[in-house]
PDB file of N, CA and C in Angstrom:
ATOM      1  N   UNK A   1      35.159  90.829  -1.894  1.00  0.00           N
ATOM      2  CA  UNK A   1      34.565  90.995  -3.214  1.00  0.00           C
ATOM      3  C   UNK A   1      35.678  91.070  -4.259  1.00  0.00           C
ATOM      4  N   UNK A   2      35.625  90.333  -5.500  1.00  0.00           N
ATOM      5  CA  UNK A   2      36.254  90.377  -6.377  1.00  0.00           C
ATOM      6  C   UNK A   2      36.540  91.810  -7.486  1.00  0.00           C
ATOM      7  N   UNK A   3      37.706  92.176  -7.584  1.00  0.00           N
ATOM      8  CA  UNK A   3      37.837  93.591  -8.272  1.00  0.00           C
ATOM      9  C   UNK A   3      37.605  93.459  -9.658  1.00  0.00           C
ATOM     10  N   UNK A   4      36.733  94.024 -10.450  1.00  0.00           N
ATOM     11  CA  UNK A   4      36.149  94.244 -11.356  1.00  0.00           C
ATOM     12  C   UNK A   4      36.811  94.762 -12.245  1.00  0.00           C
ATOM     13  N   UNK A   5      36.951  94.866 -13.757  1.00  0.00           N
ATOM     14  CA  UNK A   5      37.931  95.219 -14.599  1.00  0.00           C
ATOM     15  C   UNK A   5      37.291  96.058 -15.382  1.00  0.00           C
ATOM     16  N   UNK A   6      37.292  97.184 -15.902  1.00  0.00           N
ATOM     17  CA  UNK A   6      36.973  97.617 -17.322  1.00  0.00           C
ATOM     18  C   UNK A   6      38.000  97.865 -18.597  1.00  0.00           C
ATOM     19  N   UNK A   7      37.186  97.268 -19.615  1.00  0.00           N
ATOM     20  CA  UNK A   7      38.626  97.489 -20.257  1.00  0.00           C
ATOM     21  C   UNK A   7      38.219  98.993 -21.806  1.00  0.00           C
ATOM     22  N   UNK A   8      39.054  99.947 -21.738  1.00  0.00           N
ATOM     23  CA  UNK A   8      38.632 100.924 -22.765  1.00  0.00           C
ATOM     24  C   UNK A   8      39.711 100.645 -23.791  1.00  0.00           C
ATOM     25  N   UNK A   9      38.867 100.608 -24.949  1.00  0.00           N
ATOM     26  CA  UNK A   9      39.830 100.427 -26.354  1.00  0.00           C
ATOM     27  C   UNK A   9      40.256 101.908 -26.870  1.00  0.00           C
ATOM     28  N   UNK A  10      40.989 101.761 -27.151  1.00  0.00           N
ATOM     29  CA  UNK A  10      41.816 103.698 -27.254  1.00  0.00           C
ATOM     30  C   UNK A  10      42.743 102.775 -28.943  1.00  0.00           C
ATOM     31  N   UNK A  11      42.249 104.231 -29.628  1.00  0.00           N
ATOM     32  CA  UNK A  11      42.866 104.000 -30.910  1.00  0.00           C
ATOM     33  C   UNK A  11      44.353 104.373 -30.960  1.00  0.00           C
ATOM     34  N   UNK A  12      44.809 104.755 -30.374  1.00  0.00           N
ATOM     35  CA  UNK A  12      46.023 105.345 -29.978  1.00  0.00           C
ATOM     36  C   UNK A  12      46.872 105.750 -28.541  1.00  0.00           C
ATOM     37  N   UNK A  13      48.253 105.087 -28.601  1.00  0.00           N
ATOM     38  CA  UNK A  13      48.595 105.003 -27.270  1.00  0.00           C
ATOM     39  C   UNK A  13      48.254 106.178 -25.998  1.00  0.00           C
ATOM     40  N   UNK A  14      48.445 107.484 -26.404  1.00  0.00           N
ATOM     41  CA  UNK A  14      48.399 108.328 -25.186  1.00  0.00           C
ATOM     42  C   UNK A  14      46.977 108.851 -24.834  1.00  0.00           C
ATOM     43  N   UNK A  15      46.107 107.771 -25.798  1.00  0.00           N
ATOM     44  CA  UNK A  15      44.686 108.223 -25.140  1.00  0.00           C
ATOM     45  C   UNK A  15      44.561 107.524 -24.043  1.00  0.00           C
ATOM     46  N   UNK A  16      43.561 108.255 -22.674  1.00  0.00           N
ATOM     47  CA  UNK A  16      42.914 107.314 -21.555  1.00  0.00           C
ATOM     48  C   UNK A  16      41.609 107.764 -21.649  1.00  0.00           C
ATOM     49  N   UNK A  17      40.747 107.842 -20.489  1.00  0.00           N
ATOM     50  CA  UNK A  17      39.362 107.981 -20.554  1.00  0.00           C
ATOM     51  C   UNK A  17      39.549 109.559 -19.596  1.00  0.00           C
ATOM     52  N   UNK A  18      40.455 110.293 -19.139  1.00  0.00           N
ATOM     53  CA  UNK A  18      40.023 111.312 -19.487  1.00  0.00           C
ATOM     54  C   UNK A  18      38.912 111.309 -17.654  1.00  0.00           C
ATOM     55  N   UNK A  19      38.221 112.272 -17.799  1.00  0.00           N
ATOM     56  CA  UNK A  19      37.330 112.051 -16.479  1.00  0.00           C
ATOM     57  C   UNK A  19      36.623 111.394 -16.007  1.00  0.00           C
ATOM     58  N   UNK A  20      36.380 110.145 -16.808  1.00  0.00           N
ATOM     59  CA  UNK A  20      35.476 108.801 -16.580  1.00  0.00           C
ATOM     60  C   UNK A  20      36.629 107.869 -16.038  1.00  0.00           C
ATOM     61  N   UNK A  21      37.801 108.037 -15.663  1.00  0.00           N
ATOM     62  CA  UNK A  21      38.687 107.416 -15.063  1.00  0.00           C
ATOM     63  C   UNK A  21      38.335 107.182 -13.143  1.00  0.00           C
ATOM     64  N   UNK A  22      38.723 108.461 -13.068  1.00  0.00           N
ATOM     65  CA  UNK A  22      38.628 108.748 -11.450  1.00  0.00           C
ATOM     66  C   UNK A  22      37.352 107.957 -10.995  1.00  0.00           C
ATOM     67  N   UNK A  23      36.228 108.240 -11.395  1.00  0.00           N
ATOM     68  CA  UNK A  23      34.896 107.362 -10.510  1.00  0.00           C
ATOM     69  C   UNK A  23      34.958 106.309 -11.166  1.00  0.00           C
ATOM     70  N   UNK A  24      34.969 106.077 -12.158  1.00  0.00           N
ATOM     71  CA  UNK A  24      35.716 104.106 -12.549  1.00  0.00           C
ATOM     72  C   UNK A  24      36.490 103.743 -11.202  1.00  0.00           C
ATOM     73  N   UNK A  25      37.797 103.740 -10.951  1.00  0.00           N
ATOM     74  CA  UNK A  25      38.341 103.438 -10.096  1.00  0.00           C
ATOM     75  C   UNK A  25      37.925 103.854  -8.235  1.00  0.00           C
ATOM     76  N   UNK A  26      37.667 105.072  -8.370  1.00  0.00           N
ATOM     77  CA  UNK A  26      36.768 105.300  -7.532  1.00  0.00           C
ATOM     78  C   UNK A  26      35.665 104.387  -6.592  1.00  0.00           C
ATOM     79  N   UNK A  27      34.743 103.913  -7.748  1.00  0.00           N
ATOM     80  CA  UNK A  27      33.602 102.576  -7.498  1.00  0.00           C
ATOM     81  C   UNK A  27      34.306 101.097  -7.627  1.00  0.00           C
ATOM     82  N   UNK A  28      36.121 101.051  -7.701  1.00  0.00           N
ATOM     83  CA  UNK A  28      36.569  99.703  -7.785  1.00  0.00           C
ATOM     84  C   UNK A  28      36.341  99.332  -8.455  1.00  0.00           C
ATOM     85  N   UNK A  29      36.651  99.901  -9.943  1.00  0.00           N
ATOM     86  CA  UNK A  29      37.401  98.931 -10.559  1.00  0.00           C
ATOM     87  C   UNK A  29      38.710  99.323 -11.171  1.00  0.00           C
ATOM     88  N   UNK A  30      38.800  98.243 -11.668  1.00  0.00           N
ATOM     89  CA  UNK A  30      40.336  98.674 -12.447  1.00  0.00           C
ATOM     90  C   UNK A  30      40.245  98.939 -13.964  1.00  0.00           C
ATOM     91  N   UNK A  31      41.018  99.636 -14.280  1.00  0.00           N
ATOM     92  CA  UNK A  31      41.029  99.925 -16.061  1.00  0.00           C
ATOM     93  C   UNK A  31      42.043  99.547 -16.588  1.00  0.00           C
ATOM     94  N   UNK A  32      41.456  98.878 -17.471  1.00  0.00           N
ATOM     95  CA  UNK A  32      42.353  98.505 -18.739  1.00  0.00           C
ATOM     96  C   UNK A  32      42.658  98.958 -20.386  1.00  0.00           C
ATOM     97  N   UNK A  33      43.511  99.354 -20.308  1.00  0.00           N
ATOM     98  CA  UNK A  33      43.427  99.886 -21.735  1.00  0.00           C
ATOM     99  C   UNK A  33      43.302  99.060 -22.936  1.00  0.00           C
ATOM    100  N   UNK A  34      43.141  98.397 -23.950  1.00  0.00           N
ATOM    101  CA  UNK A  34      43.485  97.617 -25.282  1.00  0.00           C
ATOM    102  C   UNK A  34      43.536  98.697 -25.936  1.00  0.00           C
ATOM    103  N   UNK A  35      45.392  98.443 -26.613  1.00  0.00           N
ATOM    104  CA  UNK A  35      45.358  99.509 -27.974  1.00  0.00           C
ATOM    105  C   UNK A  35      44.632  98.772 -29.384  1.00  0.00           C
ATOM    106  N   UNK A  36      44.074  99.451 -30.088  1.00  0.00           N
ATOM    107  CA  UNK A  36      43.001  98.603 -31.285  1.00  0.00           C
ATOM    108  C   UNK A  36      44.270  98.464 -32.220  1.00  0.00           C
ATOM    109  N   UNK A  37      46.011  99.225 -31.950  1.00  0.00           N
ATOM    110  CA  UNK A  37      46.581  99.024 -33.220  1.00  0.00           C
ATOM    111  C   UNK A  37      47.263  97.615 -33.198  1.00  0.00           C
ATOM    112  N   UNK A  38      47.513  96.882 -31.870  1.00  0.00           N
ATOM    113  CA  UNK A  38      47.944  96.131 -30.830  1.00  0.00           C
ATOM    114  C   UNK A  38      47.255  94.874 -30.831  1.00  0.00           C
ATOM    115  N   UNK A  39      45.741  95.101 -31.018  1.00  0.00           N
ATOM    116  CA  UNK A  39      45.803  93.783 -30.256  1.00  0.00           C
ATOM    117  C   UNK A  39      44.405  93.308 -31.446  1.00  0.00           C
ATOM    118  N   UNK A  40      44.057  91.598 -31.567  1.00  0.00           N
ATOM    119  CA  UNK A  40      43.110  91.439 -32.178  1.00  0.00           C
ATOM    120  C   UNK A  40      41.427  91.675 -31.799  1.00  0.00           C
ATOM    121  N   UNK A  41      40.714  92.657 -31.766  1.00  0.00           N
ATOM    122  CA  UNK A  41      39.838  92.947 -31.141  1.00  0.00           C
ATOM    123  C   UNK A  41      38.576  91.904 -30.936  1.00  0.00           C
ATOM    124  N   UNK A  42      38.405  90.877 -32.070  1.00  0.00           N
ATOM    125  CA  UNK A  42      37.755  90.156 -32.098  1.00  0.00           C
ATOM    126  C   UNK A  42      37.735  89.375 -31.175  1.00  0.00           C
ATOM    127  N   UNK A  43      38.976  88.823 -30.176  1.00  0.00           N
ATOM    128  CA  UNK A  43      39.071  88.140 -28.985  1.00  0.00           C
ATOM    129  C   UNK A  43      38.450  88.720 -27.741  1.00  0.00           C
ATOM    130  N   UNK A  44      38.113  90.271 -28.219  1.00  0.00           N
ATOM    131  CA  UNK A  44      37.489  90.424 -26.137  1.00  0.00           C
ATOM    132  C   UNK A  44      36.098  89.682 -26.407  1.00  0.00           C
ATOM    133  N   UNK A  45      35.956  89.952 -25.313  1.00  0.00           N
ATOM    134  CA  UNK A  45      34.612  89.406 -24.804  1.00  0.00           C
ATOM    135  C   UNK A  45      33.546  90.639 -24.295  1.00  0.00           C
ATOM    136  N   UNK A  46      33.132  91.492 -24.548  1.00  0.00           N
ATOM    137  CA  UNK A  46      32.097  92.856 -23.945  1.00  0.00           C
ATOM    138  C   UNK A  46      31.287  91.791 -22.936  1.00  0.00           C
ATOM    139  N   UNK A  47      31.356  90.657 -22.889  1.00  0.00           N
ATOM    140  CA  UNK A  47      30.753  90.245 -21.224  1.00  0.00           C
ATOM    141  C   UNK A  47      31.178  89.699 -20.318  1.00  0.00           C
ATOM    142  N   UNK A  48      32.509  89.951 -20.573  1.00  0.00           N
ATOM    143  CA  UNK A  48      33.552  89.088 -19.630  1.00  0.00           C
ATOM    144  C   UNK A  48      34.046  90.109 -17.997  1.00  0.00           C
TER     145      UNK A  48
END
């Protein structure tokens, strides 16, 4: 089975998700961070 990605947008670098991390990865997948100061947000995709 193919590993699954989530990606969380964090307004600032030393944020993560905090306790929604562990069972994210937990249930396989992987996390991704996008910083919103970083990157053009208009390019993700929320169904990709």
């Amino acid at each position: 089975m193919a590993q699954s990605t989530v990606q969380a947008i964090r307004h600032v670098s030393f944020e993560d998700l905090g306790g929604f991390e562990a069972p994210l990865r937990d249930a396989g997948y992987d996390v991704e961070y996008v910083d919103a100061a970083e990157r053009d947000l208009t390019h993700l995709d929320p169904l990709a």
